[in-house]
N, C-alpha and C. Protein backbone atom coordinates (compact mmCIF):
# COMPACT_ATOMS: atom_id res chain seq x y z
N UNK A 1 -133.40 6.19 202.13
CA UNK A 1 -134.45 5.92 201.16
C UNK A 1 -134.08 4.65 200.39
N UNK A 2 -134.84 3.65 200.14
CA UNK A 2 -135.16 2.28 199.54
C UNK A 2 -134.34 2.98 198.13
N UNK A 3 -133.78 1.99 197.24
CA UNK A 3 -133.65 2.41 196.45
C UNK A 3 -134.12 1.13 194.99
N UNK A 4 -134.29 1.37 193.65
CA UNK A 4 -135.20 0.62 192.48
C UNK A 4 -135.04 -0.73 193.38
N UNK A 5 -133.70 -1.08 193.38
CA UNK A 5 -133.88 -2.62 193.58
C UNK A 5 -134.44 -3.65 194.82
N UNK A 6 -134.26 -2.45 196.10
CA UNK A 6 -135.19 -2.62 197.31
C UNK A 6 -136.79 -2.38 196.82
N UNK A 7 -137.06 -1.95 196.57
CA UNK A 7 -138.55 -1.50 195.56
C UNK A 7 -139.32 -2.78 195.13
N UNK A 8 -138.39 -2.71 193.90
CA UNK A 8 -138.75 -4.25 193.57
C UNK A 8 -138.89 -5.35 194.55
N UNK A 9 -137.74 -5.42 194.98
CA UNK A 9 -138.07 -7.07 196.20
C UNK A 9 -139.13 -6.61 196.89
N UNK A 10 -139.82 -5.60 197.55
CA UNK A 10 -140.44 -5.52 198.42
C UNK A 10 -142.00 -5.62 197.79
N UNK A 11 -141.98 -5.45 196.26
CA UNK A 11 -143.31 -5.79 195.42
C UNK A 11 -143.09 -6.89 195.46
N UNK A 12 -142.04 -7.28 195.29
CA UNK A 12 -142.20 -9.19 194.24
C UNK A 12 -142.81 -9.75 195.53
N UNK A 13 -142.67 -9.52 196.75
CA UNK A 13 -142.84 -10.31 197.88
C UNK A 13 -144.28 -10.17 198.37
N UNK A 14 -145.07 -9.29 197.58
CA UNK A 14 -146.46 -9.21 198.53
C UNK A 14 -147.61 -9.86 198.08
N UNK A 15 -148.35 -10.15 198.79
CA UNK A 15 -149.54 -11.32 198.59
C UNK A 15 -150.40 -11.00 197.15
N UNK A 16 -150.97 -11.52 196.61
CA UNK A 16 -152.16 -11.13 195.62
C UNK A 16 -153.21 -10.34 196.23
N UNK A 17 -153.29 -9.92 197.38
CA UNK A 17 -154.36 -8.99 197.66
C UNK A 17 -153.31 -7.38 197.58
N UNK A 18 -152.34 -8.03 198.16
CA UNK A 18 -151.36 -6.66 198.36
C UNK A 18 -151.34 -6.02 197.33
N UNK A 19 -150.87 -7.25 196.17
CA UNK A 19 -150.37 -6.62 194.79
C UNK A 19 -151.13 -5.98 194.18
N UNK A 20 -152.39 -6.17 194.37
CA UNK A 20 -154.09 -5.34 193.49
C UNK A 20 -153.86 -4.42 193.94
N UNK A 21 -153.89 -3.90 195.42
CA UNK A 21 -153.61 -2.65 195.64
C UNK A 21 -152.81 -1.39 195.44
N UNK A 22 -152.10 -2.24 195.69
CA UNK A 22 -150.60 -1.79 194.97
C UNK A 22 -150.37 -1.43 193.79
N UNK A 23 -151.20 -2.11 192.97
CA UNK A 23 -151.37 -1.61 191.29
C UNK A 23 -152.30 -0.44 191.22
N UNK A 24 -153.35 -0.52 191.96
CA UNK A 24 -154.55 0.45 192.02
C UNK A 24 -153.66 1.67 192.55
N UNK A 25 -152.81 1.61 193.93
CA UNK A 25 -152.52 3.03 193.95
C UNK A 25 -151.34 3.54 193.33
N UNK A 26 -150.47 2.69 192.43
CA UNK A 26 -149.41 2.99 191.23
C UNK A 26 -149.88 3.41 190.17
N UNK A 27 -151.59 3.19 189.38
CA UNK A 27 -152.02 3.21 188.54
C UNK A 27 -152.50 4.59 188.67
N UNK A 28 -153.09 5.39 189.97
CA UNK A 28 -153.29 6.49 190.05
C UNK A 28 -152.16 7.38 190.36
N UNK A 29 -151.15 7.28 190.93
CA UNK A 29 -150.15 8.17 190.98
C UNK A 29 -149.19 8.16 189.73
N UNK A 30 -148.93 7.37 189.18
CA UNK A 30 -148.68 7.36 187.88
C UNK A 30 -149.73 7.78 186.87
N UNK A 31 -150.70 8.32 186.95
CA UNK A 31 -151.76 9.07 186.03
C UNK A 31 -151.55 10.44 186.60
N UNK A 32 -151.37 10.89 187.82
CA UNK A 32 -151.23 12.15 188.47
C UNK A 32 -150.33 12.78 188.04
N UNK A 33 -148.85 11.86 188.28
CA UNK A 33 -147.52 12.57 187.80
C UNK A 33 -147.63 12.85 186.05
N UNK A 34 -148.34 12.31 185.43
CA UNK A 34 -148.12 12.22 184.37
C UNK A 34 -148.93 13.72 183.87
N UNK A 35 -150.52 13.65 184.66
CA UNK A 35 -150.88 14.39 184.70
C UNK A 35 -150.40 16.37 184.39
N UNK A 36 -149.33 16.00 185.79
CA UNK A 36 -148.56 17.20 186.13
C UNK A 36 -147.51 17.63 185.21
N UNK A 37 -146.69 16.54 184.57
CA UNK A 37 -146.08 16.91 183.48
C UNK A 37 -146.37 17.50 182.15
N UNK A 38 -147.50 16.48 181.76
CA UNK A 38 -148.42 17.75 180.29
C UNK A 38 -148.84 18.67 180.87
N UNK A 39 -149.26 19.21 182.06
CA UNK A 39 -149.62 20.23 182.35
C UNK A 39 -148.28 21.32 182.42
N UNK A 40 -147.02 20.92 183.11
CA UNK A 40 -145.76 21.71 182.78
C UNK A 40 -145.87 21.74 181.09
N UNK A 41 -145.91 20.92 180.50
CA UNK A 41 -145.28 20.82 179.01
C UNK A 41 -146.35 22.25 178.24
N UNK A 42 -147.70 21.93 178.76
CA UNK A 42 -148.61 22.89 177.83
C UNK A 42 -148.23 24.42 178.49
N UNK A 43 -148.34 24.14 179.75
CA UNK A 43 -147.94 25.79 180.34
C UNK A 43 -146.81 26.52 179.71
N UNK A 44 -145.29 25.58 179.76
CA UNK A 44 -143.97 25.92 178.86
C UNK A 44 -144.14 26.32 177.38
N UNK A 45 -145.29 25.72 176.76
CA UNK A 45 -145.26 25.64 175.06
C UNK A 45 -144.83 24.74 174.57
N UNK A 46 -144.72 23.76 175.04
CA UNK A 46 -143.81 22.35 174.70
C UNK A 46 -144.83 22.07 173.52
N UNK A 47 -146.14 22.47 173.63
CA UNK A 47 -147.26 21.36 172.62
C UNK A 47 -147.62 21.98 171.71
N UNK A 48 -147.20 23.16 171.58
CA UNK A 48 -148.10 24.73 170.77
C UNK A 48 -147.79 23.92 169.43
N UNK A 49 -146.39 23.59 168.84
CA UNK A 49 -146.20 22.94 167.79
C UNK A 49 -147.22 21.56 167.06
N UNK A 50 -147.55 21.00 168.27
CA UNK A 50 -148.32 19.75 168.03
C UNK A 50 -149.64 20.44 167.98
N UNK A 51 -150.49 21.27 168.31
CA UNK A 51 -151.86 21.72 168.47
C UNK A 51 -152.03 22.32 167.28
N UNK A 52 -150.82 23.07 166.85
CA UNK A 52 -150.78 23.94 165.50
C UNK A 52 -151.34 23.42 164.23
N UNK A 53 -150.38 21.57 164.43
CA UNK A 53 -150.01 21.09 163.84
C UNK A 53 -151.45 19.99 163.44
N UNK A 54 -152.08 20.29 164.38
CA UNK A 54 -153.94 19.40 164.52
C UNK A 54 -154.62 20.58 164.04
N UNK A 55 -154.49 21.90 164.23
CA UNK A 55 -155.36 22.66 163.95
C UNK A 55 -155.23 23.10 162.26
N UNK A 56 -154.29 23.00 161.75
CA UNK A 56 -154.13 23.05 160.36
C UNK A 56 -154.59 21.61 159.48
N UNK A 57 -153.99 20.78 159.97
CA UNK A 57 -154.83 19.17 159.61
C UNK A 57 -156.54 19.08 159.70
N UNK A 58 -157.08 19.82 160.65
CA UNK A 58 -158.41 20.08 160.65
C UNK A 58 -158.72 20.52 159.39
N UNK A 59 -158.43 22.39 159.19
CA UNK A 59 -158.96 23.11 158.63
C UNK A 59 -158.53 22.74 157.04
N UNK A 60 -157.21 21.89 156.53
CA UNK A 60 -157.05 21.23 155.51
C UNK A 60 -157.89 19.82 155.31
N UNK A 61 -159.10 19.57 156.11
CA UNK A 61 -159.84 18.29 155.77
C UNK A 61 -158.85 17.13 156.36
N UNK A 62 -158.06 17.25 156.63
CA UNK A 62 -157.14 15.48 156.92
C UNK A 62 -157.35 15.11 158.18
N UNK A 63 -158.15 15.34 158.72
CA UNK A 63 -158.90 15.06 160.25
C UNK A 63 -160.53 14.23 159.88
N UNK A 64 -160.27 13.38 160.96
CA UNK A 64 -161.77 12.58 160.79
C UNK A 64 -162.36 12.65 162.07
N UNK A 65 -163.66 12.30 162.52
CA UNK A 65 -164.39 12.66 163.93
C UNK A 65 -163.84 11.30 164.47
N UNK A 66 -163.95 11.30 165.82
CA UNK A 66 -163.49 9.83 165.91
C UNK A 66 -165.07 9.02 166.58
């Protein structure tokens, strides 16, 4: 397996059509994984603190609509 620094050279080296693509399908798998992680974090309870923490800011007025 390639490893960061093979990675890199093998981006730095590809055409401007390559590289669009290349961003387009980094931009979605990097939204996916990220995806998958708040989804671990909310399943674990990782966020219960932070939701608590919006839902009392609501019901005390310190929330605005956006």
């Amino acid at each position: 397996m390639p490893d960061v620094k093979d990675i890199e050279s093998a981006v730095a080296s590809l055409s401007a059509d390559d590289l669009a693509v290349f961003r387009a399908w980094f931009a979605e798998f990097d939204a996916a994984q990220w995806g998958v992680e708040i989804e671990q974090d909310a399943s674990a309870g990782r966020l219960d603190a932070l939701a608590d923490e919006a839902i009392e800011d609501l019901r005390a007025g310190r929330a605005t609509d956006l």
